[in-house]
C-alpha atoms as a PDB file:
ATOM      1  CA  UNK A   1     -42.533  48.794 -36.931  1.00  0.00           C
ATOM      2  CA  UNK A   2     -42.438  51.634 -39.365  1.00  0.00           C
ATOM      3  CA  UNK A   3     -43.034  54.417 -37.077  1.00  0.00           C
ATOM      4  CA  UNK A   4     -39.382  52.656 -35.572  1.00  0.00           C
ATOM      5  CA  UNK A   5     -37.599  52.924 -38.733  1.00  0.00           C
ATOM      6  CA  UNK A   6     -39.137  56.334 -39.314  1.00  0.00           C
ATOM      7  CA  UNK A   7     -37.682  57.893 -35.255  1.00  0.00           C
ATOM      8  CA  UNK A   8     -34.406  56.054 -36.051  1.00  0.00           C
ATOM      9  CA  UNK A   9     -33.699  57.928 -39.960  1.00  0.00           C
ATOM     10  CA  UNK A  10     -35.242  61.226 -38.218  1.00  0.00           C
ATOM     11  CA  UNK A  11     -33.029  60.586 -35.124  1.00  0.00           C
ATOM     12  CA  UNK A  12     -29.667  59.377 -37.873  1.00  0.00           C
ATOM     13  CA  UNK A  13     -30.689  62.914 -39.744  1.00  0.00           C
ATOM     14  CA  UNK A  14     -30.314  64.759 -36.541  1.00  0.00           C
ATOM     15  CA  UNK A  15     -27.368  63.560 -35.247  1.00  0.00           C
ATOM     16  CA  UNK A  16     -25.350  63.755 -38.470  1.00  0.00           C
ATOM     17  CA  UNK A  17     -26.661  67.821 -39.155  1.00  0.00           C
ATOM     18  CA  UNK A  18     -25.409  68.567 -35.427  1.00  0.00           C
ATOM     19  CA  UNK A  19     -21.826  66.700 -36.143  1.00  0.00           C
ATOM     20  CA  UNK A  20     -21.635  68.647 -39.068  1.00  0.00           C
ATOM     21  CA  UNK A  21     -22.799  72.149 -37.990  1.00  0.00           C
ATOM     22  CA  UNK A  22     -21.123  71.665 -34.555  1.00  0.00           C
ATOM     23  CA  UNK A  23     -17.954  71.326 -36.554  1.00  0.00           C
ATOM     24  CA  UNK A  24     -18.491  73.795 -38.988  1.00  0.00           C
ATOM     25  CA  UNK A  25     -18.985  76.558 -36.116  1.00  0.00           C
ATOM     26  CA  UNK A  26     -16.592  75.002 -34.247  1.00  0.00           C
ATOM     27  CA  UNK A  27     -13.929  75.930 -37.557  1.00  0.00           C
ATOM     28  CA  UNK A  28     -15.626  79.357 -37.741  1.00  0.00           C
ATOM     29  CA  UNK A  29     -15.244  80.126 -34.692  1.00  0.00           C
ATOM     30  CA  UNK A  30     -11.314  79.288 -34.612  1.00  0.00           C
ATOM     31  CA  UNK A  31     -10.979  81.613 -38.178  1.00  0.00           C
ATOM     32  CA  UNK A  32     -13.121  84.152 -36.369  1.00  0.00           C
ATOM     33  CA  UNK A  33     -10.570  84.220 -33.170  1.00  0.00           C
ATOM     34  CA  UNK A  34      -6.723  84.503 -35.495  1.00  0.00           C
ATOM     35  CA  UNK A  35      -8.437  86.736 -38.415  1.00  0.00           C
ATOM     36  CA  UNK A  36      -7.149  89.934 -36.340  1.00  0.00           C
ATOM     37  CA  UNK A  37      -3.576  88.309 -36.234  1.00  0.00           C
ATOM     38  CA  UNK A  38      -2.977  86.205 -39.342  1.00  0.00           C
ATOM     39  CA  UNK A  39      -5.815  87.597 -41.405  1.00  0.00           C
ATOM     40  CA  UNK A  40      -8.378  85.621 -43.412  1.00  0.00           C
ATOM     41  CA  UNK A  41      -6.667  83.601 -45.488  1.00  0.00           C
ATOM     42  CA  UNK A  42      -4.344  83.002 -43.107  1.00  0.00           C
ATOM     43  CA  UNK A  43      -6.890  82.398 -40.356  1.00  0.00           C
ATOM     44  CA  UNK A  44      -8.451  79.665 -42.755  1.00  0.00           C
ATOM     45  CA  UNK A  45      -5.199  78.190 -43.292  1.00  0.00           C
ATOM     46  CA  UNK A  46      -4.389  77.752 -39.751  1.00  0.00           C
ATOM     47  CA  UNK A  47      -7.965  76.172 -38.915  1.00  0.00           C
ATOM     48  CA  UNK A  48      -7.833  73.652 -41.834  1.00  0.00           C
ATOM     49  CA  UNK A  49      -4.411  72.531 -40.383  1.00  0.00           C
ATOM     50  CA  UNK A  50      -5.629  72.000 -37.061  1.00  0.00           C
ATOM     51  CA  UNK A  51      -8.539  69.941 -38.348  1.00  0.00           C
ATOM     52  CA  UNK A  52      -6.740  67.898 -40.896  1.00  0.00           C
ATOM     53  CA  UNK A  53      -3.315  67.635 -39.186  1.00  0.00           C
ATOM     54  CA  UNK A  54      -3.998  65.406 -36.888  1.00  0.00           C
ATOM     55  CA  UNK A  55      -6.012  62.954 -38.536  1.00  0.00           C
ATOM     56  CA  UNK A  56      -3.488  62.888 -41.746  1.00  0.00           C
ATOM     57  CA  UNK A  57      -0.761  62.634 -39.097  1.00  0.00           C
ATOM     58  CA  UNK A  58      -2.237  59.630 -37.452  1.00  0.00           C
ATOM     59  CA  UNK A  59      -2.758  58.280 -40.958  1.00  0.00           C
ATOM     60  CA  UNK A  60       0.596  58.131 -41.860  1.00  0.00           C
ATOM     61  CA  UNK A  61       1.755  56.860 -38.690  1.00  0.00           C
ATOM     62  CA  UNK A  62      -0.554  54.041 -38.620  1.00  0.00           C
ATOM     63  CA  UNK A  63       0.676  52.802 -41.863  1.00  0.00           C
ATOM     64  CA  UNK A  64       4.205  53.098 -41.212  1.00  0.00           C
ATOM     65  CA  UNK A  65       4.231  51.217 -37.898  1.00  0.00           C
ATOM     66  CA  UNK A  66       2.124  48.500 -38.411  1.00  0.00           C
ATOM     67  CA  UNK A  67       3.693  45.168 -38.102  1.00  0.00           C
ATOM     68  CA  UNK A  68       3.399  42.704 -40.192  1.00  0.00           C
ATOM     69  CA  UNK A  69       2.412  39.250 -38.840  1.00  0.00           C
ATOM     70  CA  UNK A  70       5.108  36.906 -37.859  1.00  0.00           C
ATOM     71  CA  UNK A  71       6.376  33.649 -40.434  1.00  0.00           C
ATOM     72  CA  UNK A  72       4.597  30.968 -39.145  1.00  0.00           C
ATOM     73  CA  UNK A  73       6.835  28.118 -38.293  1.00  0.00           C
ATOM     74  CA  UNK A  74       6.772  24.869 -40.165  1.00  0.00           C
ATOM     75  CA  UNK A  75       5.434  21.870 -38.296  1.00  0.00           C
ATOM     76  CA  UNK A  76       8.120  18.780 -38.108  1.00  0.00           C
ATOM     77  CA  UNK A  77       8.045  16.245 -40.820  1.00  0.00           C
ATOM     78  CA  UNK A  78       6.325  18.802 -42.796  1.00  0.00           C
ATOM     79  CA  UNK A  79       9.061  18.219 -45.886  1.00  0.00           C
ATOM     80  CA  UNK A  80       8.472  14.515 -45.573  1.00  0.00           C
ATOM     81  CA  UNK A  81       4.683  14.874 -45.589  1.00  0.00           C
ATOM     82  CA  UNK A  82       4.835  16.774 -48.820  1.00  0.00           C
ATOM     83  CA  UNK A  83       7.377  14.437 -50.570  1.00  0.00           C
ATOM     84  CA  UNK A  84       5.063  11.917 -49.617  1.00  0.00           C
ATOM     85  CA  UNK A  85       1.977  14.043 -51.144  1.00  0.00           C
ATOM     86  CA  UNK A  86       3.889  14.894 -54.422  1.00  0.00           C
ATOM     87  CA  UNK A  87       4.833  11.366 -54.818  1.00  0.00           C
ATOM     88  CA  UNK A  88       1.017   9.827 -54.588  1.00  0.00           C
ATOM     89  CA  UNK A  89      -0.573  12.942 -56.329  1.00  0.00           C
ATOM     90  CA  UNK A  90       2.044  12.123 -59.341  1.00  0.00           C
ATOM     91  CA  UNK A  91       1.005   8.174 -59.080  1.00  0.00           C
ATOM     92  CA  UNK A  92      -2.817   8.864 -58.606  1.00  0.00           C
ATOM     93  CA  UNK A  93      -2.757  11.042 -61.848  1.00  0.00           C
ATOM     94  CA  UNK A  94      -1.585   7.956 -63.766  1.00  0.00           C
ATOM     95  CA  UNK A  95      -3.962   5.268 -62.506  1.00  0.00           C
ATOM     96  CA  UNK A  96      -6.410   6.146 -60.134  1.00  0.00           C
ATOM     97  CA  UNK A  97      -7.300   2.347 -58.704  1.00  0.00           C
ATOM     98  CA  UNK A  98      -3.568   2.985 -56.676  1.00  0.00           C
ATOM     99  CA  UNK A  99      -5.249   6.276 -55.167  1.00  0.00           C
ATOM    100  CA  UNK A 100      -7.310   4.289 -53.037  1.00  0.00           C
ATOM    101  CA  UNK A 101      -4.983   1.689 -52.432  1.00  0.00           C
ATOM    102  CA  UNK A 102      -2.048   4.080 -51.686  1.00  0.00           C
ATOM    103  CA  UNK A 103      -4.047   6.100 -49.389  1.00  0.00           C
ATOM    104  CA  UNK A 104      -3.376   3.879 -46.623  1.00  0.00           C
ATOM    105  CA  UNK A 105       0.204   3.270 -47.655  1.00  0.00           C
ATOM    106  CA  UNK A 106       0.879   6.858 -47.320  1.00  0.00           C
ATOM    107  CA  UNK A 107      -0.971   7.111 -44.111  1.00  0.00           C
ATOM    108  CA  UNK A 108       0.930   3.986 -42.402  1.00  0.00           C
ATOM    109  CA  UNK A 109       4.328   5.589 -43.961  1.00  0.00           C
ATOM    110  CA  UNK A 110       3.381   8.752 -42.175  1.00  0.00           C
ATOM    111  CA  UNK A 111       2.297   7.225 -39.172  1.00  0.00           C
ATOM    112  CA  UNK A 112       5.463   5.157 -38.307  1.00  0.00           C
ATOM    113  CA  UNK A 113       7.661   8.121 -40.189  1.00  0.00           C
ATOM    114  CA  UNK A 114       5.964  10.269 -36.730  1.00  0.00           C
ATOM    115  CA  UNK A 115       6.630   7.933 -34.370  1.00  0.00           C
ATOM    116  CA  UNK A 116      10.294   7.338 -34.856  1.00  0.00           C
ATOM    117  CA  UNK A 117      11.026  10.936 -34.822  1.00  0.00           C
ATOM    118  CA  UNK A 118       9.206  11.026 -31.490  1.00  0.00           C
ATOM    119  CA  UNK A 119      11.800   8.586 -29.279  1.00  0.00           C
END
């Protein structure tokens, strides 16, 4: 088990110092290439633009289109069902015995409220 864990870090360790030195001499390679035309500052400008360019400009563009999610639409009798809730919430504060008692008042008022709309 720990000779796993041990290949895997060595393997992690690898893989990240060749991403790294792949794209540093990937970068010095590009300076090395427009030095003769644009010199060396200019040469390093040029290559940090053409590594950071595209990734800022995706950036930017992903956060300026992205949608935002539709309204979800409210469900029918959905302004009777919470006149119904606010008016047992405000009644079950007071005296609690009428909670249980007005729980199935509520749900036979919602019940037949449904059904009428229905035909």
């Amino acid at each position: 088990m720990g000779q796993k864990i041990g290949a895997g870090a060595v393997l992690a360790i690898i893989g990240l110092l060749l991403l790294i030195l792949g794209v540093g001499y990937l970068g010095m390679a590009v300076v090395t290439a427009l030095t003769p035309a644009l010199g060396a500052a200019g040469a390093y400008a040029v290559t940090g633009g053409i590594f950071v360019g595209p990734a800022f400009f995706w950036a930017i563009l992903t956060l300026l289109l992205t949608r935002k999610p539709p309204p979800q639409k409210a469900e029918l009798g959905s302004a009777e069902r919470g006149l119904w809730t606010v008016l047992f919430a405000a009644i079950a504060k007071e005296t609690p015995w009428i909670a249980i008692a007005g729980a199935g008042l509520v749900a036979a008022a919602e019940i037949f409220l449904a059904t009428r709309k229905k035909k």
